[in-house]
Protein backbone atom coordinates (compact mmCIF):
# COMPACT_ATOMS: atom_id res chain seq x y z
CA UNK A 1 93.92 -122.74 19.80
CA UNK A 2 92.24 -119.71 19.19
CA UNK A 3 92.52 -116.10 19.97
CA UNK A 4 91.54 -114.63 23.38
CA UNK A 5 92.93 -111.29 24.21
CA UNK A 6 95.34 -108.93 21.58
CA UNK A 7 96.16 -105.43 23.00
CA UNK A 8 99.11 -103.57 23.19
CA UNK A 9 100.20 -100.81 25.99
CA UNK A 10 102.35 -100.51 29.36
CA UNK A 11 101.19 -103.82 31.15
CA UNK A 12 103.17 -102.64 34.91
CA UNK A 13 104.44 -99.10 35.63
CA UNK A 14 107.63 -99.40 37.40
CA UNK A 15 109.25 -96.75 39.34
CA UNK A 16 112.66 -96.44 42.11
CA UNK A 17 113.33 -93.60 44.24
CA UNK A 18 116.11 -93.27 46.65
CA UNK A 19 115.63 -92.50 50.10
CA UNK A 20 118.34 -91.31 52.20
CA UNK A 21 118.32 -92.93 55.73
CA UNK A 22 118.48 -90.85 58.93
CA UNK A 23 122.03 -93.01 59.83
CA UNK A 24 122.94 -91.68 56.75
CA UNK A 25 122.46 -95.35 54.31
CA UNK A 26 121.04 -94.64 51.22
CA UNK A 27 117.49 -97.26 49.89
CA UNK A 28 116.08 -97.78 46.88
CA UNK A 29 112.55 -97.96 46.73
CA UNK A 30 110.68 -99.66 43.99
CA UNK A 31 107.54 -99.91 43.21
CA UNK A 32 104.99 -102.12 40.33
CA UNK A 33 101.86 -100.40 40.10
CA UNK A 34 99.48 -102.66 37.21
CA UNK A 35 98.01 -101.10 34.57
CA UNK A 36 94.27 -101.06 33.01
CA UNK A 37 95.90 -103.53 30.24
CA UNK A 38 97.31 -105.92 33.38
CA UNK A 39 94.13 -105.88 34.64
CA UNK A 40 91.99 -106.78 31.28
CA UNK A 41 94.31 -109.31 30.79
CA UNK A 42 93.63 -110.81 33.99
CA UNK A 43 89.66 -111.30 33.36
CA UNK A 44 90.39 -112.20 30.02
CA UNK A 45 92.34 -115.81 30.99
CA UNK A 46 90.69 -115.78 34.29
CA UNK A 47 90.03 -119.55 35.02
CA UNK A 48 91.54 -120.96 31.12
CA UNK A 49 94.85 -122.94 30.18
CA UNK A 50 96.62 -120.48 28.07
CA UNK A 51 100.18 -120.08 26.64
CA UNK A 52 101.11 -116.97 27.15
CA UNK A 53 104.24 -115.04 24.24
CA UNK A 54 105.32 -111.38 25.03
CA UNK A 55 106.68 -109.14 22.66
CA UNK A 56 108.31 -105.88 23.07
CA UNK A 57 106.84 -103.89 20.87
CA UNK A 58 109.89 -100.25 21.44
């Protein structure tokens, strides 16, 4: 095995709002928005077998 990628950073933003219904019901809204790192990440093992470890870094 070698070494193919090594970055750190926010890999998805993440974000809920809620939103107030006009019958009065109350939604949460989420929403993933990928980041510059998600995307590297995704050329980087585009088309490879990889194993794949995740560490929270905070």
């Amino acid at each position: 095995m070698r070494k193919v990628f090594d970055e750190e950073g926010v890999f998805v933003r993440y974000g809920e709002k809620k939103v107030r219904l006009e019958n009065g019901h109350e939604l949460t809204h989420r929403s993933e928005e990928p980041t510059e790192l998600w995307w590297k990440l995704k050329e980087a093992l585009k088309g490879k077998k990889v194993r794949v470890v995740v560490y929270e870094v905070e």
